[in-house]
N, C-alpha and C. Protein backbone atom coordinates (compact mmCIF):
# COMPACT_ATOMS: atom_id res chain seq x y z
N UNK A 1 81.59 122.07 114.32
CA UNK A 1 82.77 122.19 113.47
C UNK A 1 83.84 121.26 114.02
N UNK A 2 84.60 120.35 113.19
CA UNK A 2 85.34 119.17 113.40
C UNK A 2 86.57 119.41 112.97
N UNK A 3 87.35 120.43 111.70
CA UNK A 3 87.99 120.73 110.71
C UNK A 3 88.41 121.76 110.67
N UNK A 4 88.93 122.11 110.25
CA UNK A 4 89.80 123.22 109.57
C UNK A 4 88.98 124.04 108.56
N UNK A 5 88.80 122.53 107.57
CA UNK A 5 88.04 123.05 106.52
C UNK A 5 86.41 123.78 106.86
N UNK A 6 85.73 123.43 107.84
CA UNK A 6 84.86 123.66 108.59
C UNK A 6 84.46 124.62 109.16
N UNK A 7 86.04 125.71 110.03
CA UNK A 7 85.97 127.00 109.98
C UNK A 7 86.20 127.86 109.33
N UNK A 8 86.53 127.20 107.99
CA UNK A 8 85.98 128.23 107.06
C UNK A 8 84.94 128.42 106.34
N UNK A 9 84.30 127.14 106.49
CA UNK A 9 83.11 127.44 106.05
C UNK A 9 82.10 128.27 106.54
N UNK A 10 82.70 128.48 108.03
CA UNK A 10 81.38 128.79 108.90
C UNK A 10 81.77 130.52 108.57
N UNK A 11 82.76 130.64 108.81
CA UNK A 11 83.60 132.06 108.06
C UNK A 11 83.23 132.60 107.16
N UNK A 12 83.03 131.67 106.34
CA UNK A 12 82.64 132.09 104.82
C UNK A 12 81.40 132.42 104.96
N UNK A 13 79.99 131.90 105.97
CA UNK A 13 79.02 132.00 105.67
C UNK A 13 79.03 133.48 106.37
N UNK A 14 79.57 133.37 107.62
CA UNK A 14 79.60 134.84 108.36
C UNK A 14 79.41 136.16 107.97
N UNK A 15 80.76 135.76 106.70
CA UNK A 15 81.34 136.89 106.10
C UNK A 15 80.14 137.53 105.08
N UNK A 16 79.69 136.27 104.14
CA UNK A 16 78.39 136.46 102.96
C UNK A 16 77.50 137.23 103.75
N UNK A 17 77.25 136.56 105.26
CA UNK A 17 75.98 137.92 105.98
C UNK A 17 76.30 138.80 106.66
N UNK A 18 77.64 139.50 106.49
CA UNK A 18 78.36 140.87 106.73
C UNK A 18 78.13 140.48 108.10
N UNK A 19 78.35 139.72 109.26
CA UNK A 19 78.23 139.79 110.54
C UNK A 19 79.39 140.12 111.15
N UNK A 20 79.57 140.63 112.05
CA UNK A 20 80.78 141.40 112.85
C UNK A 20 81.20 140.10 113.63
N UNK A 21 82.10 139.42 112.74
CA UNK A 21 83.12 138.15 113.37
C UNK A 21 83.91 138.74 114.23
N UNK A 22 84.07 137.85 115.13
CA UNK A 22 85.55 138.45 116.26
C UNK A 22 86.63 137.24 115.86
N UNK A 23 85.79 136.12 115.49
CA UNK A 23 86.96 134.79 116.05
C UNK A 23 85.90 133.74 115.59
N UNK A 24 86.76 132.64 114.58
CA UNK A 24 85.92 131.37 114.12
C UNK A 24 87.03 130.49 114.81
N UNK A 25 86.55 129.62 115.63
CA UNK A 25 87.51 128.30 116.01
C UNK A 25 86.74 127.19 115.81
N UNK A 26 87.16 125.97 115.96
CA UNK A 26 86.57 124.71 115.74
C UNK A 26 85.18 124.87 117.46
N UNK A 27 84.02 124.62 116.74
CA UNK A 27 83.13 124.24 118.09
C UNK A 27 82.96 125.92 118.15
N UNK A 28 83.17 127.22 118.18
CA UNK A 28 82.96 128.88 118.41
C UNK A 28 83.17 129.80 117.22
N UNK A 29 82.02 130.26 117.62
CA UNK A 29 82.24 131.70 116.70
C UNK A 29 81.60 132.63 117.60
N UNK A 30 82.70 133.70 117.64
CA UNK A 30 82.34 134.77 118.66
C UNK A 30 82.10 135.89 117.49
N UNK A 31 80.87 137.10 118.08
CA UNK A 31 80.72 138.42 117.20
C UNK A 31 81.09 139.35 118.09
N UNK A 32 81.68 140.50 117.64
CA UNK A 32 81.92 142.06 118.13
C UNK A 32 80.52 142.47 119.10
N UNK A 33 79.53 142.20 118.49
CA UNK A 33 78.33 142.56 119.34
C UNK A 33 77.25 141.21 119.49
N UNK A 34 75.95 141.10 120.15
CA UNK A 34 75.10 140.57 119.86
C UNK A 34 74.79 140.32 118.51
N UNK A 35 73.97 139.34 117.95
CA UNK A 35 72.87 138.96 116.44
C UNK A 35 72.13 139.72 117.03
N UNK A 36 70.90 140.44 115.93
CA UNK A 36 69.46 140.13 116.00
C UNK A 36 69.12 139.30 116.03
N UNK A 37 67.64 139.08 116.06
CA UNK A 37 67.29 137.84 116.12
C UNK A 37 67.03 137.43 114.48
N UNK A 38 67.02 138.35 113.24
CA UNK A 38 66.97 138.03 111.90
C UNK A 38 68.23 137.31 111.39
N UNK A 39 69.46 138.34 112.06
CA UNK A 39 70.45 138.19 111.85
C UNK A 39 71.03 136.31 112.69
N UNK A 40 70.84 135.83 113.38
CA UNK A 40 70.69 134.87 113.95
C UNK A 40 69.87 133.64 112.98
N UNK A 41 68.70 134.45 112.77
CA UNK A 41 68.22 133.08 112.02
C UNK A 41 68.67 132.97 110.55
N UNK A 42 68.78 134.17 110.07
CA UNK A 42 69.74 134.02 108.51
C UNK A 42 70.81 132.83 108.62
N UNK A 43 71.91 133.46 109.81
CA UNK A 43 72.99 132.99 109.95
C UNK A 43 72.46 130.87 110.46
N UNK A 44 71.65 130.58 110.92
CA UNK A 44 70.95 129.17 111.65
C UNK A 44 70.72 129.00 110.49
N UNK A 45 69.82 129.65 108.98
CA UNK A 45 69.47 128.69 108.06
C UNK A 45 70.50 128.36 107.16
N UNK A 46 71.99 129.27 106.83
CA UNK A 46 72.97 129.32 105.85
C UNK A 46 73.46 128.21 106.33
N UNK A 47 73.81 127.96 107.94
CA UNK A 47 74.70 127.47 107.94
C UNK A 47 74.07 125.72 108.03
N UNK A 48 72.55 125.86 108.10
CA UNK A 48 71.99 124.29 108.08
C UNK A 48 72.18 123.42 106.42
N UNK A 49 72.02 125.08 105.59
CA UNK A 49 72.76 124.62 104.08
C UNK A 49 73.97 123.70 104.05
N UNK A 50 74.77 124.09 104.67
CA UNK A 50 76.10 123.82 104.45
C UNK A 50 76.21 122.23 106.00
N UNK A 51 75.25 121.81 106.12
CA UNK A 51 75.30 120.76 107.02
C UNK A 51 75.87 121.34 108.77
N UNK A 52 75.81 122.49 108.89
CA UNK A 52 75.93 122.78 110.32
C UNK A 52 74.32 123.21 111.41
N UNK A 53 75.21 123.07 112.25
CA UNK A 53 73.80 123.51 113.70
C UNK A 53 74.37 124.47 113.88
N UNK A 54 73.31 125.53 114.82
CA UNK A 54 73.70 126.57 115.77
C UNK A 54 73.19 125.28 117.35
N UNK A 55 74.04 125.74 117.87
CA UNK A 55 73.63 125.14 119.49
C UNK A 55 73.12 126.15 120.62
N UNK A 56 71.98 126.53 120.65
CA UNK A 56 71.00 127.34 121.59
C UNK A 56 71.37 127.31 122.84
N UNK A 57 72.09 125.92 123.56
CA UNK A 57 72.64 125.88 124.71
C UNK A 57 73.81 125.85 124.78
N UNK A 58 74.77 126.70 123.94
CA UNK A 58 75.84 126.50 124.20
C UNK A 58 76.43 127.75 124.97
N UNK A 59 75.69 128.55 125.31
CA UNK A 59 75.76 129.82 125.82
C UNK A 59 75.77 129.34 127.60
N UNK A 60 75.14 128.20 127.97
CA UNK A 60 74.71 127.32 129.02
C UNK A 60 75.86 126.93 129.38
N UNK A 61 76.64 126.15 128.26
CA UNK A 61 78.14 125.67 128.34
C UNK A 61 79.04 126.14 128.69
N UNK A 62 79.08 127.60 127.68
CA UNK A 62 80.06 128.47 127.99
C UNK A 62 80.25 128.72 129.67
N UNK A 63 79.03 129.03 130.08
CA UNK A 63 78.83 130.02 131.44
C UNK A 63 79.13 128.56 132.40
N UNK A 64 78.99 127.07 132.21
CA UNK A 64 79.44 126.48 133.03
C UNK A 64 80.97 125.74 133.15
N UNK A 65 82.03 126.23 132.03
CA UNK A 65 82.82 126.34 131.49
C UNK A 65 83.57 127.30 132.18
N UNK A 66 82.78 128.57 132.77
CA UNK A 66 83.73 129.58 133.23
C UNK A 66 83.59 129.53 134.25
N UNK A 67 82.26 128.91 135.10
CA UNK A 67 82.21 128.39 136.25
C UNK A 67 83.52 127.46 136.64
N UNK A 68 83.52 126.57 136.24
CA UNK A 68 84.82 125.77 136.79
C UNK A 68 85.56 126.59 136.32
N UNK A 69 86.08 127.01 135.61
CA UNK A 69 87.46 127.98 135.96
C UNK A 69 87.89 128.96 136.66
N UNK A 70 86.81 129.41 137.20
CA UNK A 70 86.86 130.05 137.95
C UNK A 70 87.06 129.63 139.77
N UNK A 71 86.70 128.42 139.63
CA UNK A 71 86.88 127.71 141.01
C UNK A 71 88.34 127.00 140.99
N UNK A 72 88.84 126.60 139.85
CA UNK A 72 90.22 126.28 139.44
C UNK A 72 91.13 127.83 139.67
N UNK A 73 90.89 128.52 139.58
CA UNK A 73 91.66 129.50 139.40
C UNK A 73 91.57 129.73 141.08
N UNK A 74 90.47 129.63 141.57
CA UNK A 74 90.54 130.10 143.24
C UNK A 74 91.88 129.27 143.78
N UNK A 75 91.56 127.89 143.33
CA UNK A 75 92.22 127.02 143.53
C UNK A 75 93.77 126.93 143.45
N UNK A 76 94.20 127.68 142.25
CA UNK A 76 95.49 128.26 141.30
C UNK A 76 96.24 128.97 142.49
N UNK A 77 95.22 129.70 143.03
CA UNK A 77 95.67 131.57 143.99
C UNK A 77 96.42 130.75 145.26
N UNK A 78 95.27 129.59 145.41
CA UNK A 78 95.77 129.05 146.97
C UNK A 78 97.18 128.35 146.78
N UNK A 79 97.67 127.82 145.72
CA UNK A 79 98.76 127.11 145.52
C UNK A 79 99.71 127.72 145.13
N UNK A 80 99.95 128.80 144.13
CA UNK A 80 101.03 129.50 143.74
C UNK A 80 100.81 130.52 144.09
N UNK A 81 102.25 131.25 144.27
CA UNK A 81 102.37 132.70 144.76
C UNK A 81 102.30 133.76 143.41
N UNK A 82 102.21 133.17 142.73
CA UNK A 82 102.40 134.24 140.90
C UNK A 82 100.61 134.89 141.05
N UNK A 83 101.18 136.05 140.44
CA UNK A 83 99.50 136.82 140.08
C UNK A 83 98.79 136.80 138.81
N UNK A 84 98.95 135.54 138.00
CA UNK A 84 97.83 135.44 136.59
C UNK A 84 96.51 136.12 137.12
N UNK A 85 96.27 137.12 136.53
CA UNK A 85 95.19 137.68 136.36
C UNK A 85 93.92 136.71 135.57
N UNK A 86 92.92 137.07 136.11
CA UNK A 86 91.81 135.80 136.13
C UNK A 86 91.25 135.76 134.29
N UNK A 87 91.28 137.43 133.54
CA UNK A 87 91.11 136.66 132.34
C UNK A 87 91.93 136.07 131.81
N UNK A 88 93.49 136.35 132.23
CA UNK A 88 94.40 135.34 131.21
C UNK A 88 93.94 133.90 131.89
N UNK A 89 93.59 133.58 132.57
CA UNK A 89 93.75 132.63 133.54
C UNK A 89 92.12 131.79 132.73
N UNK A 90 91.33 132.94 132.28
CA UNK A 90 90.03 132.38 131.62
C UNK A 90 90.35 131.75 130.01
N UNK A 91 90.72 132.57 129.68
CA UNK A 91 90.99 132.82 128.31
C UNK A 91 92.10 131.44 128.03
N UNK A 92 93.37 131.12 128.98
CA UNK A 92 93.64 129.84 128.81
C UNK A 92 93.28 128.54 128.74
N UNK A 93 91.86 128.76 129.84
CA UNK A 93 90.99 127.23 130.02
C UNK A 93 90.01 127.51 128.34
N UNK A 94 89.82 128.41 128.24
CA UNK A 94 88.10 128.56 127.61
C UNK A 94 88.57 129.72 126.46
N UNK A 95 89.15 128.66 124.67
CA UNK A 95 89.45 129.64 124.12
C UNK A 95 88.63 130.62 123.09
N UNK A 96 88.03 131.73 123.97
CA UNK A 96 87.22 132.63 123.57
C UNK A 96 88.12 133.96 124.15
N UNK A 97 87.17 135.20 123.34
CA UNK A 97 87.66 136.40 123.82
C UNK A 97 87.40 136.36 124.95
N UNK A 98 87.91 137.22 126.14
CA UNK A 98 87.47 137.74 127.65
C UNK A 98 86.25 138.69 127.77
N UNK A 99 86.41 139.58 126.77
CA UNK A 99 84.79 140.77 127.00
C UNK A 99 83.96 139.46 126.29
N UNK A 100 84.02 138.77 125.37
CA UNK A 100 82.62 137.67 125.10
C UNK A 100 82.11 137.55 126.38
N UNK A 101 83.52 136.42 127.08
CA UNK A 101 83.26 135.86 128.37
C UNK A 101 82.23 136.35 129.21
N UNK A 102 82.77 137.31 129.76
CA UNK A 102 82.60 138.56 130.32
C UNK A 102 81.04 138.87 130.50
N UNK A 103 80.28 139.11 129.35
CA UNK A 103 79.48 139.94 128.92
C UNK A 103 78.42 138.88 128.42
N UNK A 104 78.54 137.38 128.07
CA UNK A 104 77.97 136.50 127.85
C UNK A 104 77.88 136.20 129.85
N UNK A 105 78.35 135.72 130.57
CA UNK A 105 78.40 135.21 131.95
C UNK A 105 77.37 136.41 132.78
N UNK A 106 77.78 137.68 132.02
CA UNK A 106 76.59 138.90 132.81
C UNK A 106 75.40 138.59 132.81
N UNK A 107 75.31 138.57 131.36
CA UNK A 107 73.90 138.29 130.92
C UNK A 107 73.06 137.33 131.00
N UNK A 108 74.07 135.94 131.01
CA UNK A 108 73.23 134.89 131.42
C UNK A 108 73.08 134.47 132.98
N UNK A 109 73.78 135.18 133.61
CA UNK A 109 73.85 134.64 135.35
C UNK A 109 73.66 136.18 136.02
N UNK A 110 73.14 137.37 135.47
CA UNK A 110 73.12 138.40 136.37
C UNK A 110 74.38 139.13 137.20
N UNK A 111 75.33 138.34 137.22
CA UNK A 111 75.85 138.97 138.22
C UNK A 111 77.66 138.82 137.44
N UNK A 112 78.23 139.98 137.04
CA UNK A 112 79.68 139.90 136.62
C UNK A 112 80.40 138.59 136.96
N UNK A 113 81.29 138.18 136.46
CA UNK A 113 82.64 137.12 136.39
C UNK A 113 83.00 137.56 138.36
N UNK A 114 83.65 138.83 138.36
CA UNK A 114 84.36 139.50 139.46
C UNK A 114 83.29 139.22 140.51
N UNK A 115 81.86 139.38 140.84
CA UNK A 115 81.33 139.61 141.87
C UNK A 115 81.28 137.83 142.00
N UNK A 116 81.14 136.94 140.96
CA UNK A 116 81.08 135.68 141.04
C UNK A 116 82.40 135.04 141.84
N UNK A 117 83.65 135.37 141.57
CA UNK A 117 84.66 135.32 142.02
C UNK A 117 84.43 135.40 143.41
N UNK A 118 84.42 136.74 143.87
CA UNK A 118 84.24 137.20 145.28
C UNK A 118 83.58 136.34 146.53
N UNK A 119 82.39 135.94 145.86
CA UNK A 119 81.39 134.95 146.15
C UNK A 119 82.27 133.47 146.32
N UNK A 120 83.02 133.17 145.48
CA UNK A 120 83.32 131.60 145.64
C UNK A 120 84.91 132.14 147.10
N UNK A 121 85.73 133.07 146.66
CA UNK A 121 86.60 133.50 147.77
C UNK A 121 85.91 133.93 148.99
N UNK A 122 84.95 134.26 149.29
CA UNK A 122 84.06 134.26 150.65
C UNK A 122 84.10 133.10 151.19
N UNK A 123 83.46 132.06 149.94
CA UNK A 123 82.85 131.00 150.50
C UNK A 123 84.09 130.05 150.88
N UNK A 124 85.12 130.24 150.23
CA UNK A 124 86.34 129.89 150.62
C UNK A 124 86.78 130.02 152.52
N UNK A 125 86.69 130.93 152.02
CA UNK A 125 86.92 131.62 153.98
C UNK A 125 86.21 131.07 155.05
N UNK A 126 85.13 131.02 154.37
CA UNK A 126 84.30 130.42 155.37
C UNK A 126 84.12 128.98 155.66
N UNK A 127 84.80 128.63 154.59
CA UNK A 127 85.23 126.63 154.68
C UNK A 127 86.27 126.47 155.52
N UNK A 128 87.20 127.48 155.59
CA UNK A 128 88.70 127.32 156.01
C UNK A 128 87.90 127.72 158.05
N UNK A 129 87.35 128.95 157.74
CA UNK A 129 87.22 129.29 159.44
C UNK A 129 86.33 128.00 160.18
N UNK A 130 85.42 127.44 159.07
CA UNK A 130 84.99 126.31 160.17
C UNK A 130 85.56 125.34 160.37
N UNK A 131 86.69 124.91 159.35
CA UNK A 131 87.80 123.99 159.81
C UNK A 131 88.42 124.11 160.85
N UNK A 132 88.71 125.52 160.96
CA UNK A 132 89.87 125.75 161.87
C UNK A 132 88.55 125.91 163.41
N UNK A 133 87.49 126.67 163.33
CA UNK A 133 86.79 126.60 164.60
C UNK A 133 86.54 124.98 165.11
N UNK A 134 86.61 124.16 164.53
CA UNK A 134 86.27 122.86 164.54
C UNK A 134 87.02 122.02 165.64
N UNK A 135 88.26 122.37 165.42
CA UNK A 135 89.67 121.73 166.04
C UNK A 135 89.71 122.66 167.73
């Protein structure tokens, strides 16, 4: 999707297959829940009518999308003293809902947003202590 006119089309097709839209933006369309997989391919053939793709890897994107922001945001903590909380902090880089985020990043990487976090602030620590053991 390139247009304006574009998200509505994709809207429009959404809507014709009663799917639980959350949010049409240019390049996303987020649902309230998962597709089936019927519901998925309905929605892949309507919208090949109307000259669009579904992108199979964009779920790939997303999750490496929240990857760097999430290392930006580590990054954010070390420089300013303010407390943006990490989904506003997501939700500004990457404009999707936060439970999508969330719940798409679970599923495709196993392991929550938060425990991912934790993991890169460990690994943080442990860059900084061998600097400093170094000297």
């Amino acid at each position: 999707m390139v247009c304006p006119r574009c998200v509505e089309s994709v809207t429009s097709v959404a809507h014709e297959l009663q799917l639980p839209v959350n949010n049409v933006n240019i390049g996303t369309i987020t649902f309230s829940r998962s597709l089936t997989a019927d519901e998925h391919q309905h929605l892949s053939g309507k919208l090949k009518d109307k000259g669009f793709e579904l992108v199979s890897n964009r779920n790939k994107e997303i999750v490496s999308l929240i990857q760097t922001a999430l290392i930006d945001y580590v990054n954010h903590l070390e420089k300013h003293r303010d407390t943006v909380k990490v989904s506003s902090f997501l939700i500004s880089k990457i404009p999707c809902n936060y439970s999508y985020l969330s719940h798409l990043y679970s599923r495709e990487k196993g392991v929550t947003i938060e425990q991912y976090l934790i993991k890169l602030k460990i690994e943080r620590v442990k860059s900084f202590s061998a600097m400093i053991g170094s000297h």
